[in-house]
PDB file of N, CA and C in Angstrom:
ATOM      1  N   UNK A   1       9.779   9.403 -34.042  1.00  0.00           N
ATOM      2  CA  UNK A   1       9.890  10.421 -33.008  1.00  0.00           C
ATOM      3  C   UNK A   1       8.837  10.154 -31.928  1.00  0.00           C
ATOM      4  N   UNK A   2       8.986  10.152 -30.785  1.00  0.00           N
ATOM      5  CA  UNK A   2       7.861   9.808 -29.949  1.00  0.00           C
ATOM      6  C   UNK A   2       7.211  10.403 -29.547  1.00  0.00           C
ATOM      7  N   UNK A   3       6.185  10.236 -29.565  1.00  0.00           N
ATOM      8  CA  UNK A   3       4.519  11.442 -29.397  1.00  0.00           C
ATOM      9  C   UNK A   3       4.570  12.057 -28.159  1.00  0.00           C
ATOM     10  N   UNK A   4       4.012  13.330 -28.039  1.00  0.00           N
ATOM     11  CA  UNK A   4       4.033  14.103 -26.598  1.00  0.00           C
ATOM     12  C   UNK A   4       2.677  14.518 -26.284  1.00  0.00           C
ATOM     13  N   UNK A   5       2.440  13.752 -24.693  1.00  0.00           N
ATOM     14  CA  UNK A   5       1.178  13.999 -24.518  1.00  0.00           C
ATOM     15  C   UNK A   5       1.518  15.134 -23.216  1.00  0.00           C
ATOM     16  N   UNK A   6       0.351  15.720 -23.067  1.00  0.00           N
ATOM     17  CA  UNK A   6       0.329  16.715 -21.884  1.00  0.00           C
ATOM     18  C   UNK A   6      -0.381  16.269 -21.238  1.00  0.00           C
ATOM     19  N   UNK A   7      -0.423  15.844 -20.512  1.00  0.00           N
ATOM     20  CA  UNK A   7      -1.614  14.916 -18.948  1.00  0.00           C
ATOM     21  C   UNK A   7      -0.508  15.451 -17.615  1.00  0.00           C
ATOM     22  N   UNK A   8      -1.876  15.444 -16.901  1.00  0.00           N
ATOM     23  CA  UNK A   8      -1.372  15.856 -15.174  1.00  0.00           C
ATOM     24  C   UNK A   8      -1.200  14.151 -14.760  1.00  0.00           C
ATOM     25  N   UNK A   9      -0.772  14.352 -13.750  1.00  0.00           N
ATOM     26  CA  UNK A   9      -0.747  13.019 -12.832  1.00  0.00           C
ATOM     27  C   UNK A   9      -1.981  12.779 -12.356  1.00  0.00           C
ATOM     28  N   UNK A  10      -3.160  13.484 -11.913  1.00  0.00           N
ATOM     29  CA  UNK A  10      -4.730  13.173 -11.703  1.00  0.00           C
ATOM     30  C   UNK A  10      -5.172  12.742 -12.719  1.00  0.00           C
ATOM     31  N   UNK A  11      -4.934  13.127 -14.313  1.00  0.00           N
ATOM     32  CA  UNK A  11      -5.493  12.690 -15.324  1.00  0.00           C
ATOM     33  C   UNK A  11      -4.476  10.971 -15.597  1.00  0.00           C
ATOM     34  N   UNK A  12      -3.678  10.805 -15.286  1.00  0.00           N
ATOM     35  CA  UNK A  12      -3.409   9.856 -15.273  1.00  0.00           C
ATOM     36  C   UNK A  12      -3.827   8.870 -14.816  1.00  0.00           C
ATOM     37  N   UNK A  13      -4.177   9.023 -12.956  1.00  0.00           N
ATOM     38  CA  UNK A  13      -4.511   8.108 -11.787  1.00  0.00           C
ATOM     39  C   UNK A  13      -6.171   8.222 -12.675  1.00  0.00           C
ATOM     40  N   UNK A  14      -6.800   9.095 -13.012  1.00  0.00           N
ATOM     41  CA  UNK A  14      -7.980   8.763 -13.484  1.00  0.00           C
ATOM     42  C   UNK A  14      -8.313   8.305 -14.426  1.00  0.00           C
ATOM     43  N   UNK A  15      -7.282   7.870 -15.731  1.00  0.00           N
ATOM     44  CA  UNK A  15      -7.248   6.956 -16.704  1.00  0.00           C
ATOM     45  C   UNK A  15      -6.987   5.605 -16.301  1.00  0.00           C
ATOM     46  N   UNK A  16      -6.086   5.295 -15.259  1.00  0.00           N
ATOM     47  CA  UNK A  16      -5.703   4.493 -14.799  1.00  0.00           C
ATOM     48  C   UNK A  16      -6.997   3.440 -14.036  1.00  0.00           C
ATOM     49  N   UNK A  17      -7.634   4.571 -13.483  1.00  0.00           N
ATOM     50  CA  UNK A  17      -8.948   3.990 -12.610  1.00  0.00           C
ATOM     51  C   UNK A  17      -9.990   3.277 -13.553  1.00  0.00           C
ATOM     52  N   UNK A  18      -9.799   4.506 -14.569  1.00  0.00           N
ATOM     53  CA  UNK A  18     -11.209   3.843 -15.447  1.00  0.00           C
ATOM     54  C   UNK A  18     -10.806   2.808 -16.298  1.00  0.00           C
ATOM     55  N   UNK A  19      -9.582   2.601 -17.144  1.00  0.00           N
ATOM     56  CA  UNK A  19      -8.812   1.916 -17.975  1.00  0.00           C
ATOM     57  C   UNK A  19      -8.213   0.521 -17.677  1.00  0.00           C
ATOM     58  N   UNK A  20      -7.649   0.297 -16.354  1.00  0.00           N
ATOM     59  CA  UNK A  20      -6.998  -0.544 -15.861  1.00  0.00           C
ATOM     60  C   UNK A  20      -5.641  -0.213 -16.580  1.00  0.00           C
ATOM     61  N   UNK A  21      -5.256  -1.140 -17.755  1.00  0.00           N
ATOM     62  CA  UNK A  21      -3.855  -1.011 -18.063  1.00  0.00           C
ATOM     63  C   UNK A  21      -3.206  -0.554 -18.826  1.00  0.00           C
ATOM     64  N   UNK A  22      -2.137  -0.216 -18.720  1.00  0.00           N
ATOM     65  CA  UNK A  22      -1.232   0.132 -19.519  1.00  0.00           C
ATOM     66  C   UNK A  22      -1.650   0.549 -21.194  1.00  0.00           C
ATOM     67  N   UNK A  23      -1.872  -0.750 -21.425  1.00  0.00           N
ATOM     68  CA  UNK A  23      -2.533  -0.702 -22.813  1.00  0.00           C
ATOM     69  C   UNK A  23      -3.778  -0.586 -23.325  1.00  0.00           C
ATOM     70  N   UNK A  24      -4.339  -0.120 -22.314  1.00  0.00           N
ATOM     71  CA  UNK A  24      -5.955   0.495 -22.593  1.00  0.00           C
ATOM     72  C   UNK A  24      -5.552   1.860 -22.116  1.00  0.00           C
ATOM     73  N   UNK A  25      -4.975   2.475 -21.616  1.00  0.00           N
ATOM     74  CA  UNK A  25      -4.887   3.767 -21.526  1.00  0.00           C
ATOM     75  C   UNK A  25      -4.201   4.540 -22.548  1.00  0.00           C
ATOM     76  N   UNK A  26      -3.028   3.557 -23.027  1.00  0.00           N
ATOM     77  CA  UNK A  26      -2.471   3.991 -24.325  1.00  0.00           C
ATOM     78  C   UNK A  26      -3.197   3.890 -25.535  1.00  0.00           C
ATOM     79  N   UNK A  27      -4.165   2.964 -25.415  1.00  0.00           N
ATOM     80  CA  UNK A  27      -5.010   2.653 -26.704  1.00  0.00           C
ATOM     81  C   UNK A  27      -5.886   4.166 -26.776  1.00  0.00           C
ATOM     82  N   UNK A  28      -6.614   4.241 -25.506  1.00  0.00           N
ATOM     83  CA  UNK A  28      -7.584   5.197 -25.273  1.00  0.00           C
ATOM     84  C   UNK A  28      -7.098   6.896 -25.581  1.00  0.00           C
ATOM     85  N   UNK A  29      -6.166   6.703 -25.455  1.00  0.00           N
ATOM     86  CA  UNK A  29      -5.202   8.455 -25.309  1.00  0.00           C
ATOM     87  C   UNK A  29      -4.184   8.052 -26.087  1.00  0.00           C
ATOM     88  N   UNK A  30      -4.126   7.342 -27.380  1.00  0.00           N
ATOM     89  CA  UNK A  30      -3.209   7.368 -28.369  1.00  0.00           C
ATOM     90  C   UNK A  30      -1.996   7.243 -28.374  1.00  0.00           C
ATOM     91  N   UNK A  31      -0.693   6.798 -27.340  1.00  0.00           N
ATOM     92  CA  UNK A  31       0.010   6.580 -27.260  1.00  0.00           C
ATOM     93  C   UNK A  31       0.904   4.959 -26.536  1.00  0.00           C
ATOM     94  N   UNK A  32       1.615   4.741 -26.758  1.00  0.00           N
ATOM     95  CA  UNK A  32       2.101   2.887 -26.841  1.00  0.00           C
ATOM     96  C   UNK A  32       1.824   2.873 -25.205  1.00  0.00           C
ATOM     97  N   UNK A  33       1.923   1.635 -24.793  1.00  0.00           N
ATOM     98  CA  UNK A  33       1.869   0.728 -23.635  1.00  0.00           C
ATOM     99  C   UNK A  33       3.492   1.664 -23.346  1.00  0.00           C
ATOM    100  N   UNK A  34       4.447   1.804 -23.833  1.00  0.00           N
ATOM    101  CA  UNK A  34       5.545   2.084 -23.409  1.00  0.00           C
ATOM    102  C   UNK A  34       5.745   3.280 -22.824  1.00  0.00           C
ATOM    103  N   UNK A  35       5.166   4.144 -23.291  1.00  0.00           N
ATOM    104  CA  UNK A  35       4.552   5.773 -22.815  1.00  0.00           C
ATOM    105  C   UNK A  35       4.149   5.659 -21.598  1.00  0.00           C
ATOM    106  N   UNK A  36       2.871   5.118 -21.612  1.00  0.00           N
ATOM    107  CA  UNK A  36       1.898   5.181 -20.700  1.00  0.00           C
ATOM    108  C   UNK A  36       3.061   4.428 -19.277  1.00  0.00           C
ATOM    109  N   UNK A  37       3.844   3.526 -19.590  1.00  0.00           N
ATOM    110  CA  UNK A  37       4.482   3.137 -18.283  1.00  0.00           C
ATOM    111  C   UNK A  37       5.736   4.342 -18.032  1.00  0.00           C
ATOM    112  N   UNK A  38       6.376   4.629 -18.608  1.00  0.00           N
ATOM    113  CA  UNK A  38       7.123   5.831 -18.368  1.00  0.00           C
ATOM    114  C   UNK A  38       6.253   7.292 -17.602  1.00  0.00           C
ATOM    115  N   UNK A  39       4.959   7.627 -18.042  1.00  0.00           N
ATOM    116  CA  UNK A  39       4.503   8.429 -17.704  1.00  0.00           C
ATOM    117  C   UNK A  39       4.118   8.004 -15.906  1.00  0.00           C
ATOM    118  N   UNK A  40       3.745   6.648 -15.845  1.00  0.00           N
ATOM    119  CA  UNK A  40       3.517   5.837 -14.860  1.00  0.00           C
ATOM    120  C   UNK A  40       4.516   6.440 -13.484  1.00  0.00           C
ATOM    121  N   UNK A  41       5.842   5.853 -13.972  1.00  0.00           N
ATOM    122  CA  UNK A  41       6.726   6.120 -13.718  1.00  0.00           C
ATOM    123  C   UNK A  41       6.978   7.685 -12.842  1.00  0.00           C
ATOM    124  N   UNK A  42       7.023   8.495 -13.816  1.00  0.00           N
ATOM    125  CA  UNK A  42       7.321  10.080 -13.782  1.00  0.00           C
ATOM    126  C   UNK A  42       6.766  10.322 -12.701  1.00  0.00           C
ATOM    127  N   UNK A  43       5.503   9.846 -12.597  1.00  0.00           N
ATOM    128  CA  UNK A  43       4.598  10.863 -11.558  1.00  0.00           C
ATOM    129  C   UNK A  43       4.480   9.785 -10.519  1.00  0.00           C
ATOM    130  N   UNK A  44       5.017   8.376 -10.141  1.00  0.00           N
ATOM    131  CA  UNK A  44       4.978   8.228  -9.192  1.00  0.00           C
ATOM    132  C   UNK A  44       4.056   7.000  -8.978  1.00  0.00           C
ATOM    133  N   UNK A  45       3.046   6.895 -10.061  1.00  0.00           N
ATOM    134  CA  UNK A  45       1.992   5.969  -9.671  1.00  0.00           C
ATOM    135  C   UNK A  45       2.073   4.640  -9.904  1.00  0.00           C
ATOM    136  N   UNK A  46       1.781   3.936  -9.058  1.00  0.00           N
ATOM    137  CA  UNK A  46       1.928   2.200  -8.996  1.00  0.00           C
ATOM    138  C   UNK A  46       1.167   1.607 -10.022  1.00  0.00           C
ATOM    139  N   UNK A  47       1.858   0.793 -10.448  1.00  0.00           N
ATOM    140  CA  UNK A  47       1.224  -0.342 -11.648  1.00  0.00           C
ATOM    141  C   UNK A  47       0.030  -0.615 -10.638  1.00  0.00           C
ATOM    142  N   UNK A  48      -0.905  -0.989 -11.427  1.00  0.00           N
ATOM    143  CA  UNK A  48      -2.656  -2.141 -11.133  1.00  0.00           C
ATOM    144  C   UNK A  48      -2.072  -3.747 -10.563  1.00  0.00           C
ATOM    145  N   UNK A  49      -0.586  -3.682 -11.503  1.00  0.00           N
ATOM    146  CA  UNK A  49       0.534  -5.607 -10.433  1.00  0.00           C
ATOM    147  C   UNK A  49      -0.059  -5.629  -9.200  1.00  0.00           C
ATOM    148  N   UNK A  50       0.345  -4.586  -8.823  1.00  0.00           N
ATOM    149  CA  UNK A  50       0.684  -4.099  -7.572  1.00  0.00           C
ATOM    150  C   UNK A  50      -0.405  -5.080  -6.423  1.00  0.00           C
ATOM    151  N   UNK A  51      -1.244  -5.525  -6.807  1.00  0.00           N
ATOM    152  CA  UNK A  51      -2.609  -6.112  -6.759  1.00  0.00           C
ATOM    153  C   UNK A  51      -2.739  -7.310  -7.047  1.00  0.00           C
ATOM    154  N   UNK A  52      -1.478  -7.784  -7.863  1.00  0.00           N
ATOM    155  CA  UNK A  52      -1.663  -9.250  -8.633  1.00  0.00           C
ATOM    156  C   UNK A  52      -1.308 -10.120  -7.323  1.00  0.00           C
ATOM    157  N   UNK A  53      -0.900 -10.109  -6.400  1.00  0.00           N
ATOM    158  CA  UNK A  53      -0.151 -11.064  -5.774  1.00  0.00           C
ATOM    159  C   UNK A  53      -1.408 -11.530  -4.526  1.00  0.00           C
ATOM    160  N   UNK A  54      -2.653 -10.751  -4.545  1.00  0.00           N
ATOM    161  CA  UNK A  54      -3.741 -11.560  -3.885  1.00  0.00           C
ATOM    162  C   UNK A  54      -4.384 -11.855  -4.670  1.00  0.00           C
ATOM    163  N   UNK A  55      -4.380 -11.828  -5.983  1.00  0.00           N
ATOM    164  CA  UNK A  55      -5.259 -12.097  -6.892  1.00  0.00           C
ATOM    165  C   UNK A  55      -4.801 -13.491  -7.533  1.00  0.00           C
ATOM    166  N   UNK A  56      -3.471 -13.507  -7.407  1.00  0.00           N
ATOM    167  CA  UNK A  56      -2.904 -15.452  -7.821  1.00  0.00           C
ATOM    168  C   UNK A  56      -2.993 -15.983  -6.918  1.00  0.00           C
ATOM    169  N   UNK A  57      -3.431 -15.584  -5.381  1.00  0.00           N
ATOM    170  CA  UNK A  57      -3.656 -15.956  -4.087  1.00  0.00           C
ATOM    171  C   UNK A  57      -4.359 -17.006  -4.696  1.00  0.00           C
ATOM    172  N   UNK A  58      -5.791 -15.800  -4.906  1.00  0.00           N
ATOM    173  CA  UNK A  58      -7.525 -16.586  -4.851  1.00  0.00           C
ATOM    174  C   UNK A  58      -7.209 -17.425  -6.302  1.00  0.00           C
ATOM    175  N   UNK A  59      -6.790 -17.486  -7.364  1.00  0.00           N
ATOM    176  CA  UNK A  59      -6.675 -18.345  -8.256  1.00  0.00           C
ATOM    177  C   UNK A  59      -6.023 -19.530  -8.114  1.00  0.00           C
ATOM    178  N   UNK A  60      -4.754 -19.800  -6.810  1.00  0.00           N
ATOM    179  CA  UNK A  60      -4.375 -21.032  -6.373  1.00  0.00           C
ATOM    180  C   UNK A  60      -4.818 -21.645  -5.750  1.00  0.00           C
ATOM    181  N   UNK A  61      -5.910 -20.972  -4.668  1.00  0.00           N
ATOM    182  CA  UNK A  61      -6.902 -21.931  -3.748  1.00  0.00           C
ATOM    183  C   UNK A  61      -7.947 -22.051  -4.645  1.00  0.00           C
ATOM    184  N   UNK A  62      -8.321 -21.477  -5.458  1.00  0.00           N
ATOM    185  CA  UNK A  62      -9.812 -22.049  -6.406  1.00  0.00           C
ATOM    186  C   UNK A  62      -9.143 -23.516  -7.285  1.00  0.00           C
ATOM    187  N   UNK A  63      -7.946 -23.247  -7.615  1.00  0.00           N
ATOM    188  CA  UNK A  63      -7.393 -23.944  -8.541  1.00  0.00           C
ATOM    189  C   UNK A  63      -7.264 -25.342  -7.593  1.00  0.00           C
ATOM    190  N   UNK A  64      -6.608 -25.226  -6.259  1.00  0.00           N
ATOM    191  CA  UNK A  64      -6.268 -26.136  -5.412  1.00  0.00           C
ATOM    192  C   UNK A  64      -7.680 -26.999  -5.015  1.00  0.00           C
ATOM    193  N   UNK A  65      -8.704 -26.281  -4.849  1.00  0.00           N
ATOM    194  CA  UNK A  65     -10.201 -26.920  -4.834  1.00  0.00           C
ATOM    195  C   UNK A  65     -11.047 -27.778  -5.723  1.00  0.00           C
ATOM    196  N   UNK A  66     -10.005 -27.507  -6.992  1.00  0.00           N
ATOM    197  CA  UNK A  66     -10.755 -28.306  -8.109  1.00  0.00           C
ATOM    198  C   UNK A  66     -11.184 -27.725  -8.966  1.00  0.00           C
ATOM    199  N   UNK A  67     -11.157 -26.382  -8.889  1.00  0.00           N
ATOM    200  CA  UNK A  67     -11.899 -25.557 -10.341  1.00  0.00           C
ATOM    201  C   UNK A  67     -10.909 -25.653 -10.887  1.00  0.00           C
ATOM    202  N   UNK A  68     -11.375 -24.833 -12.630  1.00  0.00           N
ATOM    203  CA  UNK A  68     -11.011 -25.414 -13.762  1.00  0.00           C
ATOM    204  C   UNK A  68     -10.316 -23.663 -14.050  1.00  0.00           C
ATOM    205  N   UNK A  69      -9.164 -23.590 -14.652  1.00  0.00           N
ATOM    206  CA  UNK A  69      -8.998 -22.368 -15.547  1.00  0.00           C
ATOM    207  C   UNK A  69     -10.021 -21.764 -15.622  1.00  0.00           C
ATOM    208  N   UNK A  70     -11.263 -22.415 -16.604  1.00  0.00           N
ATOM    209  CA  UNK A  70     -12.098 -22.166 -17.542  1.00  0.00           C
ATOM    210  C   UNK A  70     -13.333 -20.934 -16.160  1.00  0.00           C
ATOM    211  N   UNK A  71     -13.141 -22.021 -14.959  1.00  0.00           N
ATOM    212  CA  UNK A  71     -14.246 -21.616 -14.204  1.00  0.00           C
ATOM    213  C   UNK A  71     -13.390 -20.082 -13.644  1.00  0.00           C
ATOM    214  N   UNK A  72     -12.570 -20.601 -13.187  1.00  0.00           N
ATOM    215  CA  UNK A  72     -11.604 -18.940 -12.083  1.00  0.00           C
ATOM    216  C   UNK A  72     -11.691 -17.909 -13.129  1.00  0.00           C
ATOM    217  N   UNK A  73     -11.017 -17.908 -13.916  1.00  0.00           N
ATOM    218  CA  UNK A  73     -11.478 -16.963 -15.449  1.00  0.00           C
ATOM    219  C   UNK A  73     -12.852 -16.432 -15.445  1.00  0.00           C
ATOM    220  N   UNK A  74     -13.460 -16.899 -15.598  1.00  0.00           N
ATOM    221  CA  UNK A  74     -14.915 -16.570 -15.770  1.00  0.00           C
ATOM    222  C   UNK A  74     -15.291 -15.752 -14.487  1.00  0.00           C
ATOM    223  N   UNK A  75     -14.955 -16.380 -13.202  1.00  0.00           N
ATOM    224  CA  UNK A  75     -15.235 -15.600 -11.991  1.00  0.00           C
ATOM    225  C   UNK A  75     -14.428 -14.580 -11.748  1.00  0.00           C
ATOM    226  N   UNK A  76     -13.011 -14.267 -12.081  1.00  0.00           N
ATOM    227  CA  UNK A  76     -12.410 -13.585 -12.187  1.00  0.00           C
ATOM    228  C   UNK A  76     -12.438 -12.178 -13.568  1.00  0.00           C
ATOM    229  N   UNK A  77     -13.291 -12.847 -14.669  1.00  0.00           N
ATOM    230  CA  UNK A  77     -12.854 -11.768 -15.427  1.00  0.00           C
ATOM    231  C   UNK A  77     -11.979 -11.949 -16.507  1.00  0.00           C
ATOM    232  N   UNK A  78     -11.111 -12.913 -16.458  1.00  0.00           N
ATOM    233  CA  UNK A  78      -9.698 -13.323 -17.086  1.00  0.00           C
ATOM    234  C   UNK A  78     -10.365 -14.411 -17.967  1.00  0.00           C
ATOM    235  N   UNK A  79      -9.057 -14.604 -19.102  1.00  0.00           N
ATOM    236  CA  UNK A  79      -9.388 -15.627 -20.033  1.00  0.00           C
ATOM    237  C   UNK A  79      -8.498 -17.079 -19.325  1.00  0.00           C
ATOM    238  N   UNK A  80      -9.118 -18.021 -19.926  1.00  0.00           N
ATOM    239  CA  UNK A  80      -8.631 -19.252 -19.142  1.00  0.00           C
ATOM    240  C   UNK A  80      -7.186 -18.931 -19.618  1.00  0.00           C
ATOM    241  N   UNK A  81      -6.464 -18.877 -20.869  1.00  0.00           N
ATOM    242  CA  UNK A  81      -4.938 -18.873 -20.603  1.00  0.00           C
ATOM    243  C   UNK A  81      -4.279 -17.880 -19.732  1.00  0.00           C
ATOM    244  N   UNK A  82      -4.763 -16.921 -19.328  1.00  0.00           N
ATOM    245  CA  UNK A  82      -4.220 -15.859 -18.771  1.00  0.00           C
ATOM    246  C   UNK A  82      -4.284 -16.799 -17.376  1.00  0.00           C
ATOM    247  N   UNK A  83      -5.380 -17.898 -16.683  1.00  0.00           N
ATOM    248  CA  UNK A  83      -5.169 -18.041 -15.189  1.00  0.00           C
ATOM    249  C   UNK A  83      -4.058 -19.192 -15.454  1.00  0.00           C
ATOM    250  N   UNK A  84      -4.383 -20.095 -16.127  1.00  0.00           N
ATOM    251  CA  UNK A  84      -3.250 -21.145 -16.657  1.00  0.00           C
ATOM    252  C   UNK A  84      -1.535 -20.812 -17.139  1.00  0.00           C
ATOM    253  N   UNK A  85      -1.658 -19.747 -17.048  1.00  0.00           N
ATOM    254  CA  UNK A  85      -0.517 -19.239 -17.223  1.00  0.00           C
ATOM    255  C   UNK A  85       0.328 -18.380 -15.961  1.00  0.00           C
ATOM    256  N   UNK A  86      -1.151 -18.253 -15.039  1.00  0.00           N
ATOM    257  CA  UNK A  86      -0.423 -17.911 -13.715  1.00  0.00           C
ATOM    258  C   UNK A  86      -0.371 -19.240 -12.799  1.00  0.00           C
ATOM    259  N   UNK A  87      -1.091 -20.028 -13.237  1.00  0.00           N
ATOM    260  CA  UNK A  87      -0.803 -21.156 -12.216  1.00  0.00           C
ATOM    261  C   UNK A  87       0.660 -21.481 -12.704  1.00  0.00           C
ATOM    262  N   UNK A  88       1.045 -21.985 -14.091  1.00  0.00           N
ATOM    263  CA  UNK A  88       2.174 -22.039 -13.936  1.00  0.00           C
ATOM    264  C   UNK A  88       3.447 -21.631 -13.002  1.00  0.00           C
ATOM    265  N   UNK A  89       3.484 -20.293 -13.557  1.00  0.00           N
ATOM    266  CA  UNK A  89       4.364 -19.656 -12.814  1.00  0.00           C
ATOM    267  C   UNK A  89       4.016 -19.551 -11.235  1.00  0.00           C
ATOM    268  N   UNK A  90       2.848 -19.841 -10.915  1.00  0.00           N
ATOM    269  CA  UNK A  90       3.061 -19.761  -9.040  1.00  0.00           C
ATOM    270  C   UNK A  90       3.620 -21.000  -8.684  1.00  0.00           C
ATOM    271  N   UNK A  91       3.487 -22.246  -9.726  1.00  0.00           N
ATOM    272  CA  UNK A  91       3.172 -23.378  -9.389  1.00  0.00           C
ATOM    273  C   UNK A  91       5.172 -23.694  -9.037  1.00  0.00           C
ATOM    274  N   UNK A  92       5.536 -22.770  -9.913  1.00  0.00           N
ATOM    275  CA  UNK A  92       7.096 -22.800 -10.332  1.00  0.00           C
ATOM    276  C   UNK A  92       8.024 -22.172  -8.838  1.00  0.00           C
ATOM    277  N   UNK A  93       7.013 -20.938  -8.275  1.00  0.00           N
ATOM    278  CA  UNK A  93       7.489 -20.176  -7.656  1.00  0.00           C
ATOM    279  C   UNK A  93       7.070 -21.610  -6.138  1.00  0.00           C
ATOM    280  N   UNK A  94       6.151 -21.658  -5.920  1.00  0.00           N
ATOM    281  CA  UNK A  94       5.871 -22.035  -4.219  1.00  0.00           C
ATOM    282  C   UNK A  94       6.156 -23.970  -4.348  1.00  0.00           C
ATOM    283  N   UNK A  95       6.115 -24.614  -5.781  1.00  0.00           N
ATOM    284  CA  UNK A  95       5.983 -25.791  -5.490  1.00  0.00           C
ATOM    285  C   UNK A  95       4.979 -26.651  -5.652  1.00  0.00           C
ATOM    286  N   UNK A  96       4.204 -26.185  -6.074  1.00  0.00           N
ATOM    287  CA  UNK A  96       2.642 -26.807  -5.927  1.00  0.00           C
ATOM    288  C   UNK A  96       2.945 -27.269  -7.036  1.00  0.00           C
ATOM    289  N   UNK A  97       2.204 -28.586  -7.599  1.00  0.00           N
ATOM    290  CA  UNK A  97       1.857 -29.202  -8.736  1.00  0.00           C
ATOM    291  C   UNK A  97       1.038 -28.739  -9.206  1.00  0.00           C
ATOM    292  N   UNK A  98       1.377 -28.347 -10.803  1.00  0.00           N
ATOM    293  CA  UNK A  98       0.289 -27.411 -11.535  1.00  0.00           C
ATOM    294  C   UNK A  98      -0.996 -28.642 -12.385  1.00  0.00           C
ATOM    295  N   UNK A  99      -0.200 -29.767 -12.425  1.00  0.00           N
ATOM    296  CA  UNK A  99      -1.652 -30.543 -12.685  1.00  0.00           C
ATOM    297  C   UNK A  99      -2.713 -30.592 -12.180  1.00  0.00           C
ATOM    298  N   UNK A 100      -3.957 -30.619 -13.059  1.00  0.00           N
ATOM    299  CA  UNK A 100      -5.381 -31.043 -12.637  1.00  0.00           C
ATOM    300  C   UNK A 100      -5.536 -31.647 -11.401  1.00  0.00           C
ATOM    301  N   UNK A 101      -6.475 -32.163 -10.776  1.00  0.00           N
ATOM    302  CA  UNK A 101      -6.523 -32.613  -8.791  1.00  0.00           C
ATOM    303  C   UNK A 101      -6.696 -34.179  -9.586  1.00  0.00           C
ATOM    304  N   UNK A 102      -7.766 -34.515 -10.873  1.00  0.00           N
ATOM    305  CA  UNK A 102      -8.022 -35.225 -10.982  1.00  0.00           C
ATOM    306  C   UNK A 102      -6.460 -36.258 -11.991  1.00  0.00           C
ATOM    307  N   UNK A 103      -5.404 -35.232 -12.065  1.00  0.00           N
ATOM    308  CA  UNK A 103      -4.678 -35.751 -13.205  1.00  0.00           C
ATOM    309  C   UNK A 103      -3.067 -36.256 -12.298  1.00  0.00           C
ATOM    310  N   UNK A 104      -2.814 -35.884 -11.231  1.00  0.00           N
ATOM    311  CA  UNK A 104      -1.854 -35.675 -10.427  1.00  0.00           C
ATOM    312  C   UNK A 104      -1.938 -36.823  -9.861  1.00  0.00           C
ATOM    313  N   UNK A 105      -0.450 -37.159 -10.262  1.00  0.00           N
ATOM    314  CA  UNK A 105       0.117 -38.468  -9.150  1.00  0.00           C
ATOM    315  C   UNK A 105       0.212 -38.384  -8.140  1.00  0.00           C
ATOM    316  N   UNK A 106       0.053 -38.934  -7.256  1.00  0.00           N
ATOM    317  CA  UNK A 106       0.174 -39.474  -5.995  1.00  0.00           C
ATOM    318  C   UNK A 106       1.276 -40.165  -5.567  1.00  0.00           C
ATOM    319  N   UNK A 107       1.765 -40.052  -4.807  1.00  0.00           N
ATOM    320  CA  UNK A 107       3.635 -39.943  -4.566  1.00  0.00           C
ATOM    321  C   UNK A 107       3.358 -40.946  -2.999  1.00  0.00           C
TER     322      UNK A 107
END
């Protein structure tokens, strides 16, 4: 049966602020990642995504410069698979070669 929480939409945007995601707000206030995006939903408020798309910006020009996963991660906050896993997929989306600067053929 699925749990019923009573939260305003301020108590939300302010879990949201302090929590970041989905699944730290559900962790924090006891209910699934799945809740917490439905509740998301209800009242209107934008995913933290919402944000991702300058944030794989700065991870493709760090990446394009020569840093390492290991390094953007670290400056970012993120674990190296989490940036390696967005280079992928940008690499998929715009074209760019997701190999190393030092590992990439030359055409």
């Amino acid at each position: 049966m699925p749990q019923k929480v009573n939260i305003t939409k301020f108590q939300l945007a302010t879990l949201q602020k302090e929590h970041g995601s989905d699944q730290n707000i559900g962790a924090n206030i006891g209910i699934t990642r799945q809740a917490v995006h439905h509740l998301r939903k209800k009242f209107g408020l934008p995913s933290l995504r919402a944000n991702s798309g300058e944030r794989n910006r700065i991870i493709m020009v760090a990446y394009e410069k020569g840093k390492t996963g290991i390094e953007i991660g670290q400056k970012l906050g993120m674990s190296s698979s989490q940036i390696y896993r967005i280079i992928r997929s940008e690499s998929k989306r715009t074209g760019i070669d997701p190999a190393p600067l030092d590992k990439r053929r030359s055409v």
